[in-house]
N, C-alpha and C. Protein backbone atom coordinates (compact mmCIF):
# COMPACT_ATOMS: atom_id res chain seq x y z
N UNK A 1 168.28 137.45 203.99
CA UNK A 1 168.85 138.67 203.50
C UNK A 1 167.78 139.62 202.97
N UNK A 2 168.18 140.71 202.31
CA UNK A 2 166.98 141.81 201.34
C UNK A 2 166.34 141.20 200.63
N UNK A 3 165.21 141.52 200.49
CA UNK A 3 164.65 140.88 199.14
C UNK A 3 165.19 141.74 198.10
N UNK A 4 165.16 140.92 196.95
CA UNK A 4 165.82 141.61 195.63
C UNK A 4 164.54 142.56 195.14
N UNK A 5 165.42 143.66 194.39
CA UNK A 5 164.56 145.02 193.82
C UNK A 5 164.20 144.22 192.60
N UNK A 6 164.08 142.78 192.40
CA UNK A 6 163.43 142.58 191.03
C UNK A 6 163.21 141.27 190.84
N UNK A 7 161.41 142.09 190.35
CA UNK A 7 160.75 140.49 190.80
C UNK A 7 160.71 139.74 189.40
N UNK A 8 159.78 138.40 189.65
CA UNK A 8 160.24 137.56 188.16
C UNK A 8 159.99 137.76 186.99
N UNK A 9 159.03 138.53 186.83
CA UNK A 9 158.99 139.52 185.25
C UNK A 9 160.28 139.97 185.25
N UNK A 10 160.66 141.07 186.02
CA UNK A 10 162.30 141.44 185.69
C UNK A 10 163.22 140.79 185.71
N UNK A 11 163.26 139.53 186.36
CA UNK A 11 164.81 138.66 185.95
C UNK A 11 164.43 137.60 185.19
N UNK A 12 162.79 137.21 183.89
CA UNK A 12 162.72 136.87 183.02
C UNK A 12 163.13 138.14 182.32
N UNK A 13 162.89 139.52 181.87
CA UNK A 13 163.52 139.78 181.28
C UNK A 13 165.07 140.10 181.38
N UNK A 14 165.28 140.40 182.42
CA UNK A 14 167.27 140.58 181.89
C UNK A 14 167.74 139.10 181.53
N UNK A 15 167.26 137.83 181.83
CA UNK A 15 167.66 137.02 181.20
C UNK A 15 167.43 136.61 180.16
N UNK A 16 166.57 137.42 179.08
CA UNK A 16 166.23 136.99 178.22
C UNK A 16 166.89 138.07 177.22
N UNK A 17 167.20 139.57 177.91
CA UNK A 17 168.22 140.74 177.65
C UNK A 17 169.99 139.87 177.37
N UNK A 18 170.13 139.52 178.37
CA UNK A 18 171.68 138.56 177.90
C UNK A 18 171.51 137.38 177.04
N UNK A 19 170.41 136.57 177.13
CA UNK A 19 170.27 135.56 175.71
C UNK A 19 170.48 136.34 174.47
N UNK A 20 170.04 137.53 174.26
CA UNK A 20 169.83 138.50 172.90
C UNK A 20 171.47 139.14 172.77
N UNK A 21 171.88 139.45 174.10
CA UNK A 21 172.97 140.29 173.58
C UNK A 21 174.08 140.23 174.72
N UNK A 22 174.82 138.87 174.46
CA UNK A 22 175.46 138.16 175.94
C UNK A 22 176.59 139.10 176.35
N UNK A 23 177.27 140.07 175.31
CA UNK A 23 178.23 141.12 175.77
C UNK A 23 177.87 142.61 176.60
N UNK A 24 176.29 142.68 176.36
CA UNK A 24 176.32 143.97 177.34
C UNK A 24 176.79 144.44 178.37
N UNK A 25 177.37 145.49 178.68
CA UNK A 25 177.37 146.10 179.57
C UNK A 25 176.84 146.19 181.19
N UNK A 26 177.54 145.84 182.48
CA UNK A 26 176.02 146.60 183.05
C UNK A 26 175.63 147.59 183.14
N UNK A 27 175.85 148.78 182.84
CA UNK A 27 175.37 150.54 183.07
C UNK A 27 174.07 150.27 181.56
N UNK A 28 174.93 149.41 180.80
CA UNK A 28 173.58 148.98 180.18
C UNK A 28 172.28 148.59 179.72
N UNK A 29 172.83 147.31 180.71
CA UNK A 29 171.64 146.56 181.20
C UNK A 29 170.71 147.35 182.26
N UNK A 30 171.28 148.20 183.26
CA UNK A 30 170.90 149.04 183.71
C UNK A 30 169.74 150.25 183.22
N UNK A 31 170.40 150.53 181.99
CA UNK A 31 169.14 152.04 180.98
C UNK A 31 168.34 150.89 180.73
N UNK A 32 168.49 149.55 180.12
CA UNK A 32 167.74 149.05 179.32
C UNK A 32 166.30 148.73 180.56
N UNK A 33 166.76 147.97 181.77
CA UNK A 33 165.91 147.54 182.93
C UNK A 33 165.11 148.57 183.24
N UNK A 34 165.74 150.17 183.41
CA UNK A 34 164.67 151.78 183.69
C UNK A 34 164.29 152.01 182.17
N UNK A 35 164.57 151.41 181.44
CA UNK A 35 163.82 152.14 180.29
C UNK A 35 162.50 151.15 179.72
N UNK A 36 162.56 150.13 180.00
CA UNK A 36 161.66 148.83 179.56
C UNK A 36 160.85 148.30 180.66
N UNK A 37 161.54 148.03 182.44
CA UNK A 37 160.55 147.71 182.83
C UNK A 37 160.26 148.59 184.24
N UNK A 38 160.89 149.97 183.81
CA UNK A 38 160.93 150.92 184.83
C UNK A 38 161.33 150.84 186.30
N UNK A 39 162.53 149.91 186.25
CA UNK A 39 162.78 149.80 187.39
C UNK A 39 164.41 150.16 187.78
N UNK A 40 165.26 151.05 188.64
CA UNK A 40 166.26 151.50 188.77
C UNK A 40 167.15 150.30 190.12
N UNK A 41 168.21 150.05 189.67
CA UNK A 41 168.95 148.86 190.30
C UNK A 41 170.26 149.35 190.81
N UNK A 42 171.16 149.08 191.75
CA UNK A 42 172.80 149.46 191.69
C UNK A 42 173.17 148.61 190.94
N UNK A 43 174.66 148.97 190.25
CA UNK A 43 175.28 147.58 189.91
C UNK A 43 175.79 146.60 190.41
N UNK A 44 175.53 146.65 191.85
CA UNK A 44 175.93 145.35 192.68
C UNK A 44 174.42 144.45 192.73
N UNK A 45 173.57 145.41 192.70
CA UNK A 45 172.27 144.73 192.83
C UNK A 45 171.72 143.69 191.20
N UNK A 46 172.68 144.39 190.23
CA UNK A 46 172.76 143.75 189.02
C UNK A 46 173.54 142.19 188.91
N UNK A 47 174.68 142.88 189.26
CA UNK A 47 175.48 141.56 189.89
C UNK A 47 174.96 140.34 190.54
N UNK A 48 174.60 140.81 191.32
CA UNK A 48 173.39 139.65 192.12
C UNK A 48 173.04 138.66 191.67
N UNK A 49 171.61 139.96 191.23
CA UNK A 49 171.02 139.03 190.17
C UNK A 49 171.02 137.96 189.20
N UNK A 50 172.62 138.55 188.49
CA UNK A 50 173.17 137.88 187.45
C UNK A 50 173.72 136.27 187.91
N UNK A 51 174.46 136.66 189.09
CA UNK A 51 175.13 135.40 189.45
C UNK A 51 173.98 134.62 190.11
N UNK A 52 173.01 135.07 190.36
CA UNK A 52 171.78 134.28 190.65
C UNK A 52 170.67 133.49 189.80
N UNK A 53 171.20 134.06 188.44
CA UNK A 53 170.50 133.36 187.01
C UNK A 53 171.56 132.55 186.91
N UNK A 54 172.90 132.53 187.67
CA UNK A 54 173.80 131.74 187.23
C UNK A 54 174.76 131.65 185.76
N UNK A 55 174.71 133.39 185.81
CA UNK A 55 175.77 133.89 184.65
C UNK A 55 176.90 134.35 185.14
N UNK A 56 177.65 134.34 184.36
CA UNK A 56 178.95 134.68 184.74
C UNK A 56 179.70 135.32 183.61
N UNK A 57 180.65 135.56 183.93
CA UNK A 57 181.44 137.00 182.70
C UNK A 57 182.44 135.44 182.30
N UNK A 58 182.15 135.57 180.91
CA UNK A 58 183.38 134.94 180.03
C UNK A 58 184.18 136.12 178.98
N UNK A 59 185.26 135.02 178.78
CA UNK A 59 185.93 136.05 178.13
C UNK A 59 185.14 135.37 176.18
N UNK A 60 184.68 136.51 175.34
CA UNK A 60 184.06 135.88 174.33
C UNK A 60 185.36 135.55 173.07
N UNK A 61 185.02 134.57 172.81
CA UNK A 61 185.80 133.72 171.90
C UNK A 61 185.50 134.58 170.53
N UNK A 62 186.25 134.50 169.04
CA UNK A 62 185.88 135.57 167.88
C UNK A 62 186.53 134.39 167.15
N UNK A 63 185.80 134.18 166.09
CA UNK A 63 185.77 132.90 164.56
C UNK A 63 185.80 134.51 163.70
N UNK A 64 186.44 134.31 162.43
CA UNK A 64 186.63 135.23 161.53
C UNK A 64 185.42 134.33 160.44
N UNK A 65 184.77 136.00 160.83
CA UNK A 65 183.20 136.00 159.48
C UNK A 65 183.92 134.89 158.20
N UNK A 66 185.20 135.47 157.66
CA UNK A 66 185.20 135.11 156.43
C UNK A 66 185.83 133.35 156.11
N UNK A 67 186.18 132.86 157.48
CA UNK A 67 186.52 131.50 157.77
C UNK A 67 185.54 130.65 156.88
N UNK A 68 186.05 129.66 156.24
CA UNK A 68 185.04 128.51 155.26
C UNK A 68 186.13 126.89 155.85
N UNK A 69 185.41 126.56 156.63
CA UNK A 69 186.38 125.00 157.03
C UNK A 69 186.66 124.08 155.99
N UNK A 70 186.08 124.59 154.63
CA UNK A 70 186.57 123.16 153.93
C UNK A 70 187.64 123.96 152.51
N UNK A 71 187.14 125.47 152.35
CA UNK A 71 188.71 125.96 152.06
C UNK A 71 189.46 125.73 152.76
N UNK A 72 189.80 126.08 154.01
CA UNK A 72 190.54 125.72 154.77
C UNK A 72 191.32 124.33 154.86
N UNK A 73 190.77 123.71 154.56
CA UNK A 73 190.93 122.18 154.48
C UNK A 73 191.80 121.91 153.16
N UNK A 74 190.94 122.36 152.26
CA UNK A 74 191.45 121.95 150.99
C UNK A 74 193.18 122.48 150.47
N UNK A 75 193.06 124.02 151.21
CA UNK A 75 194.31 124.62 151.34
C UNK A 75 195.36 124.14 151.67
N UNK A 76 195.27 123.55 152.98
CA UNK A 76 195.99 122.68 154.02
C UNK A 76 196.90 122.05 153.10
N UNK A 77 195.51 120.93 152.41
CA UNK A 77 196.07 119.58 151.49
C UNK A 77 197.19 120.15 150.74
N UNK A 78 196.42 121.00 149.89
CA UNK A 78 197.50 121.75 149.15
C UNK A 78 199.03 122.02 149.08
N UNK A 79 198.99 122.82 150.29
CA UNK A 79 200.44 123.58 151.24
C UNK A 79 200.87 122.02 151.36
N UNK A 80 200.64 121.11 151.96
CA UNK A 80 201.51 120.06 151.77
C UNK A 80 201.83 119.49 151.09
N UNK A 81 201.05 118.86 150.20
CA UNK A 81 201.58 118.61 148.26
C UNK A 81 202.73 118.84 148.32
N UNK A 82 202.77 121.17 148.58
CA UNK A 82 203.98 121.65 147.90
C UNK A 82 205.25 121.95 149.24
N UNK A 83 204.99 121.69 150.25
CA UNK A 83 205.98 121.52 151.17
C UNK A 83 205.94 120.24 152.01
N UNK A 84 207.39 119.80 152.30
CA UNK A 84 207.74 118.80 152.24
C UNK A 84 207.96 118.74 154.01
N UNK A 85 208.43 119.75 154.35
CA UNK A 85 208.53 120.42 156.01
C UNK A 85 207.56 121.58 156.17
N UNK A 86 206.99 121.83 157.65
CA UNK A 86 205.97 122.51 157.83
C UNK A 86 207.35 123.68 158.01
N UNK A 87 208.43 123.67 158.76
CA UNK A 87 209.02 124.54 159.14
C UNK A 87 209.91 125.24 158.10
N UNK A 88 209.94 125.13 156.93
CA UNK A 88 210.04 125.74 155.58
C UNK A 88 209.21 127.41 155.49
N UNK A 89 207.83 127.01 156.22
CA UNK A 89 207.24 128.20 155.90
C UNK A 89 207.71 129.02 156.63
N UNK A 90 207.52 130.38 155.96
CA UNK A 90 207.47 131.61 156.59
C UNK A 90 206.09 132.24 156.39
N UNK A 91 205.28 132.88 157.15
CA UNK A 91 203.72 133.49 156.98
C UNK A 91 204.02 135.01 157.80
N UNK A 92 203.22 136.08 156.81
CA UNK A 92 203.49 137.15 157.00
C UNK A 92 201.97 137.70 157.75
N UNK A 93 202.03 138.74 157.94
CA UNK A 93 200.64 138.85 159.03
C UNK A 93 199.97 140.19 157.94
N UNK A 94 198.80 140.36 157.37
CA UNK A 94 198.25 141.50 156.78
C UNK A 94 197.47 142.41 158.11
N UNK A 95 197.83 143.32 158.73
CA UNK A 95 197.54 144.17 159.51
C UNK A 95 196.30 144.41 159.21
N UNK A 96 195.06 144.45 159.67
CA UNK A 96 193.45 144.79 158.95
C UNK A 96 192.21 144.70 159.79
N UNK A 97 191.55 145.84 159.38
CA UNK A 97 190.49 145.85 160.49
C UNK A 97 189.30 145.12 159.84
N UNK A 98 188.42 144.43 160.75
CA UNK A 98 187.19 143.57 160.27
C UNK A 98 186.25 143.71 160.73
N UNK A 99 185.39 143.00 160.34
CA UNK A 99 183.89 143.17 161.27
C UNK A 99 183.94 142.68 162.48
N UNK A 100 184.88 141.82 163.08
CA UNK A 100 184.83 141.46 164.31
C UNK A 100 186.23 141.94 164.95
N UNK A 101 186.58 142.70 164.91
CA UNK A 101 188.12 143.36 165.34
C UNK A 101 187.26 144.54 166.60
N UNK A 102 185.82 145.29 166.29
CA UNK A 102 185.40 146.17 167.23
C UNK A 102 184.39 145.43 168.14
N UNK A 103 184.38 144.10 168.06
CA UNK A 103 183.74 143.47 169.20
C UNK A 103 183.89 143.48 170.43
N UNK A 104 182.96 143.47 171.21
CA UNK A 104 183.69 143.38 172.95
C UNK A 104 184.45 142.23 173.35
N UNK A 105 185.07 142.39 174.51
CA UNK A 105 186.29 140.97 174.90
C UNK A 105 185.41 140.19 175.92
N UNK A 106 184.21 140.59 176.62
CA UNK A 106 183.53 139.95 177.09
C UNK A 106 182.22 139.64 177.23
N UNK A 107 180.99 138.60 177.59
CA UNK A 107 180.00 138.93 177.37
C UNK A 107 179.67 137.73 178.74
N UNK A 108 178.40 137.43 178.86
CA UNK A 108 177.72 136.88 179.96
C UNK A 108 177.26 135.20 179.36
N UNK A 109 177.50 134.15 180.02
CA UNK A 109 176.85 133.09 180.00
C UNK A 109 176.41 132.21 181.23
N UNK A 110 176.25 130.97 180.83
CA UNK A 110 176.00 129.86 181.89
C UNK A 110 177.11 129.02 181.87
């Protein structure tokens, strides 16, 4: 087939561009590749590449910053102490924006 527009300096760095920041973009990765190692790509030619480092688009998983597993834990114990049936409860939802609410839904791995 073509040879690829990017030789192994450039696909050590875009792979080392998605180790740093696995949700980018490609129009992204794109400015970042002409702006750092001066080289201009399509985004199919990005694509390529990518699935040729053997990344692939996941959908990214989100843990809440303020999560502590052994409050959590201890809580648990608690709530059961004082209920006797889980299906007793009722839990109300606080509507609220966080530090991870403007995250992206996807990013790049292996």
């Amino acid at each position: 087939g073509r040879p690829s527009l990017l030789n192994d300096t450039d696909t050590h760095y875009l792979s080392a561009l998605i180790d740093l920041q696995p949700c980018i973009y490609l129009d992204e990765i794109q400015a970042e590749l002409e702006r750092c190692r001066r080289v201009h790509v399509s985004v199919q030619a990005l694509v390529r590449a990518l699935r040729k480092l053997d990344l692939s688009q996941k959908t990214v998983s989100v843990r809440a910053l303020e999560r502590n597993d052994l409050e959590r834990a201890h809580f648990m114990l608690q709530i059961a102490k004082l209920v006797p049936r889980p299906d007793m409860l009722m839990f109300i939802d606080e509507a609220a924006r966080n530090a991870k609410t403007s995250l992206r839904k996807y990013g790049r791995a292996k």
